[in-house]
Protein backbone atom coordinates (compact mmCIF):
# COMPACT_ATOMS: atom_id res chain seq x y z
CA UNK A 1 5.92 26.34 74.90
CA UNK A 2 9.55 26.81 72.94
CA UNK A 3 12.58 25.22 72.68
CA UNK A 4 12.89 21.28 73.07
CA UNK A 5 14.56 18.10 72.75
CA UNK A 6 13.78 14.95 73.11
CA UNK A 7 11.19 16.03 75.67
CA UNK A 8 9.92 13.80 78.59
CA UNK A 9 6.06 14.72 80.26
CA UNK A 10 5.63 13.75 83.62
CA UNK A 11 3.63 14.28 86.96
CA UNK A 12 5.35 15.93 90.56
CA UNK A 13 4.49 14.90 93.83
CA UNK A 14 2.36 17.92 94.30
CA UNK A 15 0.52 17.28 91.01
CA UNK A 16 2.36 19.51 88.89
CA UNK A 17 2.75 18.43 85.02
CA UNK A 18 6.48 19.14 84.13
CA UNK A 19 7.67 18.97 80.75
CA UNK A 20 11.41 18.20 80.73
CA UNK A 21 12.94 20.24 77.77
CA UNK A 22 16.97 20.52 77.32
CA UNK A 23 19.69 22.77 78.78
CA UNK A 24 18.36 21.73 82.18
CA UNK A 25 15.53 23.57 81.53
CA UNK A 26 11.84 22.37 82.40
CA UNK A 27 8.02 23.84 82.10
CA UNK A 28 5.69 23.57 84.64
CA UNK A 29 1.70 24.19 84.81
CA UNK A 30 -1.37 23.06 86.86
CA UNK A 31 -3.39 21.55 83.90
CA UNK A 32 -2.30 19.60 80.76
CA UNK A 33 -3.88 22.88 78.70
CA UNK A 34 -1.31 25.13 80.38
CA UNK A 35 -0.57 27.94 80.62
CA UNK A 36 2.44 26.70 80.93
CA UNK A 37 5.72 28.17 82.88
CA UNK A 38 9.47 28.18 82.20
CA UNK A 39 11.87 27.01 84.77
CA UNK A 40 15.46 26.20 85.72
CA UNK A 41 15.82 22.73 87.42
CA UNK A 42 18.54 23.01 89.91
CA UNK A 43 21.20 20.39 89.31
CA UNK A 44 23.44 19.56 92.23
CA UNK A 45 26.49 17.31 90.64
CA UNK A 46 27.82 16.95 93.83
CA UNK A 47 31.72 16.24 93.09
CA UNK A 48 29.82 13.62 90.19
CA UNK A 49 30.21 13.62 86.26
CA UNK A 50 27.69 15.48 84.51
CA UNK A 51 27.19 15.74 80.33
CA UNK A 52 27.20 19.18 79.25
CA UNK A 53 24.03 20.71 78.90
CA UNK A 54 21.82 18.13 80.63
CA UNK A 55 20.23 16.53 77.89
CA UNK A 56 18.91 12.79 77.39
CA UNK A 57 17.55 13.01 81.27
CA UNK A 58 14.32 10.35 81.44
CA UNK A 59 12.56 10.12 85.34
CA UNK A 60 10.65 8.04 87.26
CA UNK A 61 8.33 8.75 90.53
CA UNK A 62 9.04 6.59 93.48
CA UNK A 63 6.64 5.12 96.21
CA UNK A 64 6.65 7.98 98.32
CA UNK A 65 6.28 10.39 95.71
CA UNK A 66 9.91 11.59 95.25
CA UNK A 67 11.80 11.05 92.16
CA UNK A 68 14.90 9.54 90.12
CA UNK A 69 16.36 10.02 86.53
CA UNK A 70 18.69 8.97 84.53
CA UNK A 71 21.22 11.00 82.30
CA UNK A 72 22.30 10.87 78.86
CA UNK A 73 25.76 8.97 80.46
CA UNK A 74 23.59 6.91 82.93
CA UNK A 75 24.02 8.49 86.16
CA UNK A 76 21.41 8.26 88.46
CA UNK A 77 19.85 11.60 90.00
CA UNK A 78 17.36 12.02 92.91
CA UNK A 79 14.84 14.93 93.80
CA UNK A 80 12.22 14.55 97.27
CA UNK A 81 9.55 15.79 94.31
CA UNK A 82 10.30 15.89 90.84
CA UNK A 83 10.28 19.82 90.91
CA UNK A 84 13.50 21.86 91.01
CA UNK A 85 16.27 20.16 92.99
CA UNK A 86 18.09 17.36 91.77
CA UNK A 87 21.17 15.67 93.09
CA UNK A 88 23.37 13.20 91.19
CA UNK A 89 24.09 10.07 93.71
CA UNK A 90 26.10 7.96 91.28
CA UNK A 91 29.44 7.52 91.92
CA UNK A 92 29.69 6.14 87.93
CA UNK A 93 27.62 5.39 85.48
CA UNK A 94 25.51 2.25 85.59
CA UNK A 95 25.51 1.46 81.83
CA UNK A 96 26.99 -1.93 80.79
CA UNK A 97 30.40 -2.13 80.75
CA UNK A 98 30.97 -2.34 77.63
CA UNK A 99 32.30 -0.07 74.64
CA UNK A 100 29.48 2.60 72.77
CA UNK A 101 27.99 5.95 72.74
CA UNK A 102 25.40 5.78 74.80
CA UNK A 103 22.20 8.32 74.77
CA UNK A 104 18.09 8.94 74.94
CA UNK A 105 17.77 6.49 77.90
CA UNK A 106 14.26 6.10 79.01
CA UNK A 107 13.69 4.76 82.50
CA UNK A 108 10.43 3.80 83.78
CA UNK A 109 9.08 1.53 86.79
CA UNK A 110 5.87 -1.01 87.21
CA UNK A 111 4.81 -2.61 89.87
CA UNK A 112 7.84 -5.30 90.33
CA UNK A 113 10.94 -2.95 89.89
CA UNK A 114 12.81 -0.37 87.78
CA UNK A 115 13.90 -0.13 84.08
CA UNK A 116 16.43 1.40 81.85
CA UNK A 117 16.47 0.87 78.00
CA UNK A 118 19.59 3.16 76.60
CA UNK A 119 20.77 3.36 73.09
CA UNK A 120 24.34 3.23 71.71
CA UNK A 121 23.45 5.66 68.56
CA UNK A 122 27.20 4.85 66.69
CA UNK A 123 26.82 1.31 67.20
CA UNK A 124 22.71 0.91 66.23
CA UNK A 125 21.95 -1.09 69.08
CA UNK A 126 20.03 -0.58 72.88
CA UNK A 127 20.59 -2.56 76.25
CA UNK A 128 18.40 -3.41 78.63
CA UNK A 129 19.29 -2.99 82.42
CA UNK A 130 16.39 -3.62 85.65
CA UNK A 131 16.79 -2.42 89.70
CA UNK A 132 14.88 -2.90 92.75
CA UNK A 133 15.51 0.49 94.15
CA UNK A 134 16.54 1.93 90.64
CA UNK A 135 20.18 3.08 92.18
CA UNK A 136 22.18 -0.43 91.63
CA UNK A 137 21.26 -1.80 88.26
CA UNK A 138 22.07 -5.22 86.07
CA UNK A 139 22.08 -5.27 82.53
CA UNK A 140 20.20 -8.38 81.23
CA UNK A 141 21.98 -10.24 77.78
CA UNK A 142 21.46 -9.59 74.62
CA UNK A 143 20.17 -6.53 72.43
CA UNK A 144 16.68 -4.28 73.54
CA UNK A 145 16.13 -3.76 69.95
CA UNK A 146 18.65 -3.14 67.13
CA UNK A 147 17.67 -2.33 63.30
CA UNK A 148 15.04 -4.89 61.90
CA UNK A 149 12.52 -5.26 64.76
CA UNK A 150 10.01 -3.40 62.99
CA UNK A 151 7.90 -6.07 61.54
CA UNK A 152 4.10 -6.29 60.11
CA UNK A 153 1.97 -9.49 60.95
CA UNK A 154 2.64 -10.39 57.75
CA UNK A 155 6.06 -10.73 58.12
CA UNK A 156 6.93 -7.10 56.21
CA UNK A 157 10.40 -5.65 57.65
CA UNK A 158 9.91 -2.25 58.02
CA UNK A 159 13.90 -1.26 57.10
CA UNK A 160 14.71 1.72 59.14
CA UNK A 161 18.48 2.82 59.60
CA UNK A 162 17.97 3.80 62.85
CA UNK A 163 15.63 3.84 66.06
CA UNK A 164 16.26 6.11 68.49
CA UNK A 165 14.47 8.65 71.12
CA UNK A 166 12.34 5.84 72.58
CA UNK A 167 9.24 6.35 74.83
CA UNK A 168 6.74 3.98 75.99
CA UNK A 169 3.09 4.48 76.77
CA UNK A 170 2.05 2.74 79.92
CA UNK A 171 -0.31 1.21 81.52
CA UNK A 172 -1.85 1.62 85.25
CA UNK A 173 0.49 -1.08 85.83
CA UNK A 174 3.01 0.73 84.52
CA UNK A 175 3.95 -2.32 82.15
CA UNK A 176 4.65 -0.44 78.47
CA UNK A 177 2.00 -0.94 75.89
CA UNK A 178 3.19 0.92 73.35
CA UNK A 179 6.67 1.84 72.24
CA UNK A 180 7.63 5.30 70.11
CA UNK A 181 10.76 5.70 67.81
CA UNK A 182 12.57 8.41 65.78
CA UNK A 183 13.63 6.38 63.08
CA UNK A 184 15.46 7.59 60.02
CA UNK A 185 16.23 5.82 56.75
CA UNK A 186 19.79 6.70 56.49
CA UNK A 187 22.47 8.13 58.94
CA UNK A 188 21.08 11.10 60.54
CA UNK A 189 24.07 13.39 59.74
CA UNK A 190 23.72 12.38 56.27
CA UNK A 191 20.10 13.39 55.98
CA UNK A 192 20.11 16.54 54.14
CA UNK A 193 17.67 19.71 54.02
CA UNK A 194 15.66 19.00 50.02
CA UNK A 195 16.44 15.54 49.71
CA UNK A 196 14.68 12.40 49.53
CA UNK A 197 15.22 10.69 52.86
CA UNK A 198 13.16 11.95 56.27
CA UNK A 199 12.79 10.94 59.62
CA UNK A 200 9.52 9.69 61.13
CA UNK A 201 7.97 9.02 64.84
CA UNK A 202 6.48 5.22 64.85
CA UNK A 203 4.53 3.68 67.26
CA UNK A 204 4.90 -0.29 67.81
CA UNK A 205 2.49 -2.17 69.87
CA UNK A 206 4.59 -4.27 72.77
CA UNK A 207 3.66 -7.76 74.02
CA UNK A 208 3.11 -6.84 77.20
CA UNK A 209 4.23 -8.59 80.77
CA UNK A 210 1.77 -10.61 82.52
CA UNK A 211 0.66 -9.92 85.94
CA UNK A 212 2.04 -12.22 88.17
CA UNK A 213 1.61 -12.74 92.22
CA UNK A 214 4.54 -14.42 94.33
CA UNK A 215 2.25 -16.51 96.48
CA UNK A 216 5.44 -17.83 98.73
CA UNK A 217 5.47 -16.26 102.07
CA UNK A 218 9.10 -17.50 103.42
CA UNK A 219 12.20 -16.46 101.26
CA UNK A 220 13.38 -18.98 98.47
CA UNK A 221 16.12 -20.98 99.45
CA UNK A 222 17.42 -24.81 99.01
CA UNK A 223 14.93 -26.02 101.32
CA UNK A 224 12.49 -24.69 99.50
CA UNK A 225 9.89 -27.37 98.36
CA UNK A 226 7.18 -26.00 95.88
CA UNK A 227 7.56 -21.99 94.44
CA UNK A 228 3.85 -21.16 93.66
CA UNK A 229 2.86 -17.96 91.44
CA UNK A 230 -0.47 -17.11 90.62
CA UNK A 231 -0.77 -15.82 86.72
CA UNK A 232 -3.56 -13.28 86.48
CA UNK A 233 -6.11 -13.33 84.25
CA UNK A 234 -6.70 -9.86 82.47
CA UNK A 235 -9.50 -8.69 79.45
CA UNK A 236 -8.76 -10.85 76.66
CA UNK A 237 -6.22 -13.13 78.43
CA UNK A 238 -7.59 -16.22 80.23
CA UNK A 239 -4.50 -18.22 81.32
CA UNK A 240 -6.55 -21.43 82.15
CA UNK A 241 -6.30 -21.65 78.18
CA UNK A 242 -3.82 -19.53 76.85
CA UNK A 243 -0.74 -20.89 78.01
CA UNK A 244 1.98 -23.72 76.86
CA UNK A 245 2.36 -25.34 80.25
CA UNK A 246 5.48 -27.56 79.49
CA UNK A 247 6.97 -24.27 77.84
CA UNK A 248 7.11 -22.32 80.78
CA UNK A 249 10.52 -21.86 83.06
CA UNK A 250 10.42 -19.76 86.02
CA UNK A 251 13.45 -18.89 88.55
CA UNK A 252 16.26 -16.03 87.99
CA UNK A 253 16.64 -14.20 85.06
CA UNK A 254 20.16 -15.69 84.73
CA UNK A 255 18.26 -19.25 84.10
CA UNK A 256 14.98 -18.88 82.37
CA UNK A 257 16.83 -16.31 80.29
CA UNK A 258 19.19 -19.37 78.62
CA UNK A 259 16.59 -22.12 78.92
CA UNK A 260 17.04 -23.18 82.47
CA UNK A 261 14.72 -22.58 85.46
CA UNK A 262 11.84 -24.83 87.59
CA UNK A 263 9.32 -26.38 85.38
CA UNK A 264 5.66 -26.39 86.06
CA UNK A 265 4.95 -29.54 88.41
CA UNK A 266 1.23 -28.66 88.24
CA UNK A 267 -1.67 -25.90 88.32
CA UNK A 268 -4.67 -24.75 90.30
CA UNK A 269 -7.39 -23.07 89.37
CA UNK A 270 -8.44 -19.83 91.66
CA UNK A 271 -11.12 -18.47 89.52
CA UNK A 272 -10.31 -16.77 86.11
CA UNK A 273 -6.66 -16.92 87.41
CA UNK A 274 -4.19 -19.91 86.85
CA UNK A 275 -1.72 -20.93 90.38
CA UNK A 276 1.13 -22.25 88.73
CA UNK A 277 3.25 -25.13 91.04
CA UNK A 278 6.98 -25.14 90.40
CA UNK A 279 9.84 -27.69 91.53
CA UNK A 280 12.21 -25.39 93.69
CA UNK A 281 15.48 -27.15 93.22
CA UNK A 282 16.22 -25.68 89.48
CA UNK A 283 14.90 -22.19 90.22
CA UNK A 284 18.44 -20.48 90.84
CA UNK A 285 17.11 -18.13 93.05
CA UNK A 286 20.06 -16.36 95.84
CA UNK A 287 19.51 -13.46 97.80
CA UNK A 288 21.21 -11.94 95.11
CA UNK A 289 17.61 -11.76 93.25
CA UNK A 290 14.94 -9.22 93.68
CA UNK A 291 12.87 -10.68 91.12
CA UNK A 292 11.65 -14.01 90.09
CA UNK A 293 10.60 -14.48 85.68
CA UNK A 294 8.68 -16.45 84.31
CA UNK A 295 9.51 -17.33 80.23
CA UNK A 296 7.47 -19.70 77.97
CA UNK A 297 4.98 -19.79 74.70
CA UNK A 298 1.34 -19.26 74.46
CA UNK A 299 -0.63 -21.02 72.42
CA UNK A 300 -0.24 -19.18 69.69
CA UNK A 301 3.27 -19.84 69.85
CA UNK A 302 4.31 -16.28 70.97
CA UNK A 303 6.74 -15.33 73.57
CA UNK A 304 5.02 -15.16 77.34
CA UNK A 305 6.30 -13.82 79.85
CA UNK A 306 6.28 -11.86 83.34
CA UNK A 307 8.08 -11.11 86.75
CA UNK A 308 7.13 -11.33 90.08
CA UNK A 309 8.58 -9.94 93.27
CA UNK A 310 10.26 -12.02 95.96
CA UNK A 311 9.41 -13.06 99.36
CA UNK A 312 10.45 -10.17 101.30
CA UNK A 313 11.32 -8.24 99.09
CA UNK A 314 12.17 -4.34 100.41
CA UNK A 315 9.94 -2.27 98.55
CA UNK A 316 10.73 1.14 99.72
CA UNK A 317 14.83 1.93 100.34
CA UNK A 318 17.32 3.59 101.58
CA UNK A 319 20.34 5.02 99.98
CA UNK A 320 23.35 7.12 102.02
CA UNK A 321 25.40 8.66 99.91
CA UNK A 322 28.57 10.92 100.56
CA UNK A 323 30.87 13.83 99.58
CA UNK A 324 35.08 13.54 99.51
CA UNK A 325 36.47 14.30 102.97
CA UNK A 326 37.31 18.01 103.89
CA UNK A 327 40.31 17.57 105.76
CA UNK A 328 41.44 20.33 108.55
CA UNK A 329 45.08 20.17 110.65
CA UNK A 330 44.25 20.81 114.30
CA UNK A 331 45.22 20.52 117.77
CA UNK A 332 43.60 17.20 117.72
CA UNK A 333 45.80 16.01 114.74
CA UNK A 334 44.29 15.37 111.38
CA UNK A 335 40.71 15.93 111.15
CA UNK A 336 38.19 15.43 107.93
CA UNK A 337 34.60 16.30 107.57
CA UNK A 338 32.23 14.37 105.68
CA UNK A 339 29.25 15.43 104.03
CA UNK A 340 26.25 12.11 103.81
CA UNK A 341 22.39 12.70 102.41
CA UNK A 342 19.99 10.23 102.82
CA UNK A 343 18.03 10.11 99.25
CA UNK A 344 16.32 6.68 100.39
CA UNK A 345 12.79 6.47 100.74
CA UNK A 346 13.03 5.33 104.41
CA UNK A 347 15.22 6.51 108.06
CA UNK A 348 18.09 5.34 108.18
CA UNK A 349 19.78 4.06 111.53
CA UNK A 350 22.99 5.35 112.61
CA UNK A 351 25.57 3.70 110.01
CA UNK A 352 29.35 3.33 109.72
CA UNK A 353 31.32 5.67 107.94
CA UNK A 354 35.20 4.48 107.14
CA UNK A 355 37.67 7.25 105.58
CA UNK A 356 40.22 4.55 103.24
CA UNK A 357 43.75 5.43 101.66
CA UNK A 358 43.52 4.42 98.02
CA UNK A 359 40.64 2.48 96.04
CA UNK A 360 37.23 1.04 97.58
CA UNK A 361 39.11 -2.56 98.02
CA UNK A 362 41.79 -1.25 99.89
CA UNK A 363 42.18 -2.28 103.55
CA UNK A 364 44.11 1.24 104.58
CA UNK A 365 41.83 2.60 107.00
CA UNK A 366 42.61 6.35 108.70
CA UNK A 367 39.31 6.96 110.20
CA UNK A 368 35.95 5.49 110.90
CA UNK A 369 32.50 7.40 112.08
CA UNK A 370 29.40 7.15 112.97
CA UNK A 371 26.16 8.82 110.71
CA UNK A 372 23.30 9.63 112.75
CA UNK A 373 19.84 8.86 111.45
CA UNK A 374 18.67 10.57 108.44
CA UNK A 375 15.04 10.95 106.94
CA UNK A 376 15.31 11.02 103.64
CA UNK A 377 16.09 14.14 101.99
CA UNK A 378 18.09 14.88 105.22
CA UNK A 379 21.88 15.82 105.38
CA UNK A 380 24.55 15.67 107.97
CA UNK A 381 28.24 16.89 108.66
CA UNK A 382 30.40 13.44 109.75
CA UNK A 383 33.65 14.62 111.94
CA UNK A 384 36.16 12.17 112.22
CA UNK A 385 39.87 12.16 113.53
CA UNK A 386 42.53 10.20 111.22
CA UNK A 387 44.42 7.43 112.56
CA UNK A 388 47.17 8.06 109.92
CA UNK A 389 49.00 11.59 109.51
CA UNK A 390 49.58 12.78 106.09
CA UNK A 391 51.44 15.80 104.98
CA UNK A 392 50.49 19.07 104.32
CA UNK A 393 49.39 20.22 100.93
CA UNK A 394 49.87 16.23 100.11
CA UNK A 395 47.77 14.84 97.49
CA UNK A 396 45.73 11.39 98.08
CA UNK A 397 43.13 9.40 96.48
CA UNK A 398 40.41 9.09 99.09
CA UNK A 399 37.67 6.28 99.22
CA UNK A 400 34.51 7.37 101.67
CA UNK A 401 32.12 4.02 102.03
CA UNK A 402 28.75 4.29 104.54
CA UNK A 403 27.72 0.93 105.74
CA UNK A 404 24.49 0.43 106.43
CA UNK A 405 23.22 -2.65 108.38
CA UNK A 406 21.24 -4.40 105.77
CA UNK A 407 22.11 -2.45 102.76
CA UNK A 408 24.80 -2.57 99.99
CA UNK A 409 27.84 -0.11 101.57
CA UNK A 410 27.78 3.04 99.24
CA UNK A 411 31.45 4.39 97.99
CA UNK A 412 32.65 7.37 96.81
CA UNK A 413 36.50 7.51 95.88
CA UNK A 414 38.09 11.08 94.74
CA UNK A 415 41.81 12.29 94.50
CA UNK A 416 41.93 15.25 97.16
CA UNK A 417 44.70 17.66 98.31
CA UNK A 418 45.00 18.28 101.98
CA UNK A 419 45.43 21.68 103.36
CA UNK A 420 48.83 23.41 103.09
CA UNK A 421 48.08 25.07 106.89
């Protein structure tokens, strides 16, 4: 097919197999035996940050068929197929804050939410970060994998240098069964043309999630007797057996993940599948959480775990996102116009739209608007008449948020020069 790097295959809404290449450049054919076309994709940054070239970019399909990606910097793109047009929605990059050189992200999504691994190459070490709607992300603790965590059964280190341009293979789950490195055995700069080191591609089994089913109809709260998930039993997994019961914590990531979390009060059988009981009270779960994880040992002794949605949890979202303000003098006074695109998965209802002097936290508000309902994909042109009167040619830093009932309020803050006339 040509150039590449660090190539990503995936499927489009209309069935399409694209191979993302580099240089924002993608192939496209009907079957995986080609022939196979070159393309362009069309990158919108929309006032955004974008890396040169567009390298690094990993993607994900959405419910409805249309599409997000990350970027080698971690800013989050959207396209209504997975085809040509993209547009960059994040207003910054949703990386840990922390220092590194971050690239090769690879984002993926099962059945409970989104993913991001992402690899700082200088400092030899990957995070891990999850979403519900894959635009607002947390980072979990701790490393995704760092030099070292390529081991044998028989307790072998296989001592790589450095891992790096990670894929998974999934499952029709989506859950990862298999992860792929480029590893090298010394700093890749210092690996030479007719020497002895090389770089390989290696293929690590992973110990896969287990399927898990929130059987709680109302949302967890304190009042909130019993939490009761049903662990599902899969070919060569039979939970009635498999499990260390008084091992297993289960709650928000935030607990189980340092030891905390509800402890099993008791089981249930419903066929090959195991209902496990939990106390409530040490659960941790807010509305904050989208997710609910179970952590323990099987039998064995290995790590088991899983997560499982949340009652009521939103599957499908919405997301308005905006432009800086073009501002206009008129007879009127001070005018600004205000470009908003819906790159949810849903309608949205009409939603607030505030013009603010300074950062998102500040309380200086010179106009407020209303955005009509959007499908997704769909545009619209906010007017709006400012309260305040600023000078001509007069720089400002401008903060746009959208409020939607329901929804996190989106931001967008940019320094912009009014009009001189």
């Amino acid at each position: 097919m040509g150039e590449g790097h660090n190539p990503e295959l995936y499927q489009s809404k209309k069935g399409k197999y694209i191979v993302y290449s580099t240089n924002g450049r993608y192939f496209s054919s009907d079957n995986l035996h080609g022939p196979w076309k070159r393309h362009t994709y069309d990158f919108h940054k929309r006032e955004r940050y974008v890396f040169p070239n567009y390298v690094n970019f990993s993607f994900a399909s959405r419910p409805d068929g249309s599409f997000i990606s990350v970027s080698r910097r971690g800013y989050i793109w959207a396209s209504p197929d997975g085809e040509e047009n993209w547009s960059n929605v994040s207003a910054e990059s949703v990386y840990p804050k922390v220092e590194g050189i971050f690239e090769d992200p690879v984002l993926w999504k099962d059945a409970i939410q989104y993913h991001i691994i992402v690899n700082d190459w200088k400092g030899r070490i990957a995070y891990y970060l999850r979403s519900k709607d894959g635009f607002h992300w947390k980072a979990e603790p701790g490393e995704a994998y760092v030099p070292g965590i390529c081991r044998y059964e028989n307790g072998k280190v296989s001592d790589w240098f450095k891992f790096e341009r990670i894929r998974f293979l999934q499952d029709e789950h989506g859950r990862p069964t298999h992860v792929h490195f480029a590893v090298t055995d010394i700093a890749k700069h210092d690996d030479l043309s007719k020497d002895s080191h090389n770089s390989k591609l290696i293929i690590i089994p992973m110990r896969m999630a287990r399927l898990l089913e929130m059987l709680n109809t109302e949302p967890i709260t304190p009042d909130t007797q019993e939490i009761r998930v049903k662990i599902i039993a899969e070919d060569g997994y039979t939970p009635h057996q498999d499990i260390q019961l008084d091992s297993l914590r289960y709650g928000a990531s935030d607990e189980v993940n340092y030891g905390r979390g509800s402890q099993v009060l008791r089981t249930e059988k419903a066929g090959d599948d195991l209902i496990l009981v939990f106390n409530s009270r040490d659960s941790g779960i807010t509305e904050e959480n989208f997710t609910g994880k179970l952590l323990g040992k099987d039998k064995k002794g290995d790590i088991l775990f899983g997560w499982s949605d949340l009652p009521g949890t939103v599957k499908k979202v919405l997301l308005l996102s905006p432009l800086s303000p073009k501002f206009e003098f008129t007879d009127q006074g001070l005018e600004a116009y205000v470009e908003v695109e819906n790159f949810g998965e849903i309608k949205s209802q009409a939603s607030t739209l505030k013009l603010l002097l300074g950062e998102a936290e500040s309380d200086q508000v010179i106009a407020t608007g209303t955005v009509r309902p959007l499908m997704p994909f769909e545009k619209a042109i906010v007017r709006v008449v400012c309260k305040k009167q600023l000078a001509r040619g007069s720089q400002h830093v401008i903060t746009v948020t959208v409020e939607s009932k329901g929804w996190p309020v989106e931001s967008f803050t940019k320094k912009v020069r009014l009009p001189q006339t």
